[in-house]
N, C-alpha and C. Protein backbone atom coordinates (compact mmCIF):
# COMPACT_ATOMS: atom_id res chain seq x y z
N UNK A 1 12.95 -5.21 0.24
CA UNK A 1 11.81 -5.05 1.12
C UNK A 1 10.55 -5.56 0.42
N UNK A 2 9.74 -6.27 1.60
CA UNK A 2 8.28 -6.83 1.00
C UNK A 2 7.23 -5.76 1.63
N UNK A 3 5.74 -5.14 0.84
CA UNK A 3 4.70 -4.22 0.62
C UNK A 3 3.72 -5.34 0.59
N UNK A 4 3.61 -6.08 2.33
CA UNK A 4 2.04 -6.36 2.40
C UNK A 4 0.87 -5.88 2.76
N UNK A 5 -0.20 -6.00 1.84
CA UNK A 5 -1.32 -4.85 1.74
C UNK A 5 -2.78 -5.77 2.07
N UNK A 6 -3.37 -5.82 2.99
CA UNK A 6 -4.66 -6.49 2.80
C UNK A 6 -5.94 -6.27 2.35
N UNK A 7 -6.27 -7.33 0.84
CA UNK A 7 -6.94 -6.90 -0.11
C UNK A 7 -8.50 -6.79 1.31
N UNK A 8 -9.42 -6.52 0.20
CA UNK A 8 -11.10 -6.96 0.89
C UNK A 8 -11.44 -8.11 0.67
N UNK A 9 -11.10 -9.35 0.12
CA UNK A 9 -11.31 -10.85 0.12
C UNK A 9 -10.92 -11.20 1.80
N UNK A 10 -11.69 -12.52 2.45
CA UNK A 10 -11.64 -12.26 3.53
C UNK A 10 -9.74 -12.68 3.89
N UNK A 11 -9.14 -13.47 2.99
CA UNK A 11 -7.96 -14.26 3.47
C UNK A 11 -6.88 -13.29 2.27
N UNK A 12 -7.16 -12.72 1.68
CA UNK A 12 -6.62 -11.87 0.85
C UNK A 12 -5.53 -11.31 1.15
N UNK A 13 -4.21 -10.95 0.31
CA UNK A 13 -3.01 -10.12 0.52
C UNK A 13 -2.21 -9.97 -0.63
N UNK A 14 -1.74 -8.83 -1.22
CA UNK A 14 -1.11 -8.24 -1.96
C UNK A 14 -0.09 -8.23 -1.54
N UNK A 15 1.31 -9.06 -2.09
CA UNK A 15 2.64 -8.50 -2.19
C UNK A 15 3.48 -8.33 -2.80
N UNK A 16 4.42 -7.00 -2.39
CA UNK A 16 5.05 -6.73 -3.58
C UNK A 16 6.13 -6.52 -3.29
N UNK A 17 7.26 -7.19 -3.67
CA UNK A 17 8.40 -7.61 -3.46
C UNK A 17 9.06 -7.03 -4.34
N UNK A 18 10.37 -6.44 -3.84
CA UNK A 18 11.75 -6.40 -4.37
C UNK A 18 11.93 -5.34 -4.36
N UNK A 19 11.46 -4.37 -3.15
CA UNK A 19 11.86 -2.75 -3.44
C UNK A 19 12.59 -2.35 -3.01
N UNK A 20 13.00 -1.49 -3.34
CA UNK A 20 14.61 -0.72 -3.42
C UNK A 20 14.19 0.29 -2.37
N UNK A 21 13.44 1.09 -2.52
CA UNK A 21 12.97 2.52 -1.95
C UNK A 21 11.64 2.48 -1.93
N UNK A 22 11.35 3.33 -0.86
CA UNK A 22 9.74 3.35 -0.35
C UNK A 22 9.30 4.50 0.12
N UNK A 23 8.45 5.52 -0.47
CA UNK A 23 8.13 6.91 0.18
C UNK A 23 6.43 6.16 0.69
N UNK A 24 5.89 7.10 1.59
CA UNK A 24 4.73 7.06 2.02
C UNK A 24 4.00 7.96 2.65
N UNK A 25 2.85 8.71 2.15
CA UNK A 25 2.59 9.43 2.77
C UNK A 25 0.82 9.09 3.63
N UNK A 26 0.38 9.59 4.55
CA UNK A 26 -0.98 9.56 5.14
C UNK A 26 -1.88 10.36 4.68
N UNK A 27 -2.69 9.72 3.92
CA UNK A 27 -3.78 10.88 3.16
C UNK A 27 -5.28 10.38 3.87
N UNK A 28 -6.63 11.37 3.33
CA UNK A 28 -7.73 10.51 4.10
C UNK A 28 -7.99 9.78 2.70
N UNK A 29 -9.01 9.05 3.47
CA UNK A 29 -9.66 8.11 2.22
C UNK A 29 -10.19 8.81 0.94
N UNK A 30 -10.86 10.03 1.49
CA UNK A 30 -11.70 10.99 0.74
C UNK A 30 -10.42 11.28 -0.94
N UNK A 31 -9.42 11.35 -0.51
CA UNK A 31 -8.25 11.53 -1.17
C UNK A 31 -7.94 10.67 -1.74
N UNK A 32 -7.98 9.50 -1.10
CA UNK A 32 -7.29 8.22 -1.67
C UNK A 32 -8.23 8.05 -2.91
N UNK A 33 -9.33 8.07 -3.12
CA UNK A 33 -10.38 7.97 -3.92
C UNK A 33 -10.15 8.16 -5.58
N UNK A 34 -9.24 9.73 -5.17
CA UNK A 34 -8.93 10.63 -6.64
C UNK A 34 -7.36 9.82 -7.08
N UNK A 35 -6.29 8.86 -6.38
CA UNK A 35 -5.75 7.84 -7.26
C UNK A 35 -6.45 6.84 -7.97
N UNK A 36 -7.14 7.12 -9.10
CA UNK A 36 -7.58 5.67 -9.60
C UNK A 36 -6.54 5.37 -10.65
N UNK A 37 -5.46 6.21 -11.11
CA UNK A 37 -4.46 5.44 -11.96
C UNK A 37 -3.18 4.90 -11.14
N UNK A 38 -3.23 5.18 -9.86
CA UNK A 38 -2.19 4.22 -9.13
C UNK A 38 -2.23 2.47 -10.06
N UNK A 39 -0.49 2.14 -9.39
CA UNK A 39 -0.92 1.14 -10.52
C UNK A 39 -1.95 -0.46 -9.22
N UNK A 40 -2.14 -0.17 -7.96
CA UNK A 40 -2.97 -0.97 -7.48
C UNK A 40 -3.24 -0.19 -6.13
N UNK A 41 -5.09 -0.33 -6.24
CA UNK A 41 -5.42 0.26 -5.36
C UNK A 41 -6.40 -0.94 -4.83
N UNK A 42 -6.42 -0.51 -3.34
CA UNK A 42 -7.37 -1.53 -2.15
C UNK A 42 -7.95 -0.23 -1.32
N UNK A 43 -9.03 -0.04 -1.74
CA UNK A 43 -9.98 0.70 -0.94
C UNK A 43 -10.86 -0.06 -0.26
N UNK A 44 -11.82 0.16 1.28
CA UNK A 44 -12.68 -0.45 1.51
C UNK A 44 -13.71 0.73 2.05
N UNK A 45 -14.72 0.32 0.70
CA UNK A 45 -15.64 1.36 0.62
C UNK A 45 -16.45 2.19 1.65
N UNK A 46 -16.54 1.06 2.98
CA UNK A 46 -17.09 1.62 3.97
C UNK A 46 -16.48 2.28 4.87
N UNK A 47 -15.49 2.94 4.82
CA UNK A 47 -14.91 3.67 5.00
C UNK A 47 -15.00 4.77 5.28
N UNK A 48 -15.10 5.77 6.22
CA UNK A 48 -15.45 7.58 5.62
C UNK A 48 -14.48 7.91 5.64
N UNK A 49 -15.13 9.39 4.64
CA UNK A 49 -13.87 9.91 3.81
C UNK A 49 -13.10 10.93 4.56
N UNK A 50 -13.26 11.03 6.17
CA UNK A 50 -12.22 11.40 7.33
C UNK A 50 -11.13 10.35 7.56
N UNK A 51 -11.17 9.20 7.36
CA UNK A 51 -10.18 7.70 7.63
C UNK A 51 -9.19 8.06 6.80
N UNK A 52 -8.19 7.38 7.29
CA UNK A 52 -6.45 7.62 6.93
C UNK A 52 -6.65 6.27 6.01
N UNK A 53 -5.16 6.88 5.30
CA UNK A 53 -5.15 5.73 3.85
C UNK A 53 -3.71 6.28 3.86
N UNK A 54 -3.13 5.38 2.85
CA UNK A 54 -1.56 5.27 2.82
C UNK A 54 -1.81 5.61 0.96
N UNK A 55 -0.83 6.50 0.85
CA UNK A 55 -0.35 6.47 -0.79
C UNK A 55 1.27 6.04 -0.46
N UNK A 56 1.63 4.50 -1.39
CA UNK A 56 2.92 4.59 -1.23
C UNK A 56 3.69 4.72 -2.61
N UNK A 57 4.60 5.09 -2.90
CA UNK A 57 5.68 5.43 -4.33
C UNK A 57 6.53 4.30 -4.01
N UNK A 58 6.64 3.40 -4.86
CA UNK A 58 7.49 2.04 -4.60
C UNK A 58 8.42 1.78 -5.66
N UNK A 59 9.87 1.81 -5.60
CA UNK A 59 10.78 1.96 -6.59
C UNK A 59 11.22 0.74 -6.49
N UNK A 60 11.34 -0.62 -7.40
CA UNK A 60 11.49 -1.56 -7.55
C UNK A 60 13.50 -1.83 -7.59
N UNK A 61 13.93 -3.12 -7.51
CA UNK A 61 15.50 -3.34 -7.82
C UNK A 61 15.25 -3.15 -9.55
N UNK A 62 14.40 -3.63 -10.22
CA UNK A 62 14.33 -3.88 -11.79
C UNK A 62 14.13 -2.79 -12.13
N UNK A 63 13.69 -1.24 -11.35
CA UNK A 63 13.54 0.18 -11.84
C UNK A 63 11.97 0.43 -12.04
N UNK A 64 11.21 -0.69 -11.78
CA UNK A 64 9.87 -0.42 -12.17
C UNK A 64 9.48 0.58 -11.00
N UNK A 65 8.34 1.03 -11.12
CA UNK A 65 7.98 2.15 -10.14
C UNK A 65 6.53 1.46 -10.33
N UNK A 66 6.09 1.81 -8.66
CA UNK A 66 4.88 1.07 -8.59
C UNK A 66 4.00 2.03 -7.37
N UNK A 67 2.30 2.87 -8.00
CA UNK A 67 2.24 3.56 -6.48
C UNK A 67 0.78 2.94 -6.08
N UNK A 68 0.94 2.79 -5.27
CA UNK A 68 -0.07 2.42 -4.37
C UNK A 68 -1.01 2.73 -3.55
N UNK A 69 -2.23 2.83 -3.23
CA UNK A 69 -3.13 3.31 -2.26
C UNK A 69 -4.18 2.14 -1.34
N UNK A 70 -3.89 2.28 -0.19
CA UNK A 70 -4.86 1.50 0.42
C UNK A 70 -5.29 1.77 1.48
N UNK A 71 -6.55 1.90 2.23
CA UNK A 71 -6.99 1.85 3.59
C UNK A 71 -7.56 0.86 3.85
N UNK A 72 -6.69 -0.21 3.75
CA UNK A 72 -7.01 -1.19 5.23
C UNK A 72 -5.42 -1.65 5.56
N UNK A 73 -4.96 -2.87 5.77
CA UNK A 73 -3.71 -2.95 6.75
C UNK A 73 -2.49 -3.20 5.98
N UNK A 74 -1.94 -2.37 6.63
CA UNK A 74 -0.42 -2.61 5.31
C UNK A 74 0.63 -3.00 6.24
N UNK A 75 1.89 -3.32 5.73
CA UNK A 75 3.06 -4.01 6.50
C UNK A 75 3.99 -3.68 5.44
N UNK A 76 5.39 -3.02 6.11
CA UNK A 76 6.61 -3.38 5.44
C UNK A 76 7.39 -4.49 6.12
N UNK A 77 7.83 -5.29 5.33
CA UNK A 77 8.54 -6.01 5.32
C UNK A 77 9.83 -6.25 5.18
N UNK A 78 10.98 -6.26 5.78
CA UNK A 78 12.60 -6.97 5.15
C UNK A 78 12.25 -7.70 4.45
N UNK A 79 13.59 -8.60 3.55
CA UNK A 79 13.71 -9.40 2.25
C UNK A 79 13.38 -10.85 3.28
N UNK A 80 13.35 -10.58 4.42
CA UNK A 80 13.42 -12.27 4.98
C UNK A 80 12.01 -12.45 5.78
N UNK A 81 10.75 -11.42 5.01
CA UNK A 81 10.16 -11.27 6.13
C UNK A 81 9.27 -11.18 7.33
N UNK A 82 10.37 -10.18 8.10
CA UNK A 82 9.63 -9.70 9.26
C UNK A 82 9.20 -7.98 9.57
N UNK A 83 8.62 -7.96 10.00
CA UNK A 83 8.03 -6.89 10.06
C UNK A 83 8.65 -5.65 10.61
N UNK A 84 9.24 -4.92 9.42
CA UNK A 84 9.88 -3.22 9.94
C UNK A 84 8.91 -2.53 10.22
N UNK A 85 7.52 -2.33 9.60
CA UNK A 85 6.96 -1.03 10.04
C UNK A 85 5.30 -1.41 9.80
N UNK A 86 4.34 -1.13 10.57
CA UNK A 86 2.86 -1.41 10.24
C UNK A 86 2.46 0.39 10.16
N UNK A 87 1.89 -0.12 8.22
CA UNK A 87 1.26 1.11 8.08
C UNK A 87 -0.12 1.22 8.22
């Protein structure tokens, strides 16, 4: 599975490929704030801190573990892909 995330650059996108497993939960932004050791975060500051944000736990095929936080537009992806789920 592909974890596309859209940075704040205007043409911008983060992906992260090759995951095995994917938890996710809906937090507000206000929350999302207090991950700053996630290992990549996309906040967009203007934001209030009532707005939904995604924390995701991303378990790689290579075993790496990768967690994530973002409020703006995310997408899971299949290995070929297309779009399973808009977070």
């Amino acid at each position: 599975m592909i974890l596309k995330i859209k940075t704040m650059d205007k043409n911008g996108w983060v992906l992260i490929d090759g995951i095995r497993k994917i938890k996710f939960l809906s937090i507000d932004t206000k929350r999302a704030k207090e991950y700053k050791d996630a290992s990549y975060v996309v906040l967009n500051e203007d934001a209030q801190d009532s707005d939904s944000a995604v924390f995701a736990m991303c378990s790689l095929r290579t075993d790496q573990e990768y967690n994530v936080v973002f409020n703006t537009f995310g997408f899971l992806l299949s290995d070929e892909g297309k779009t399973v789920e808009r977070l």
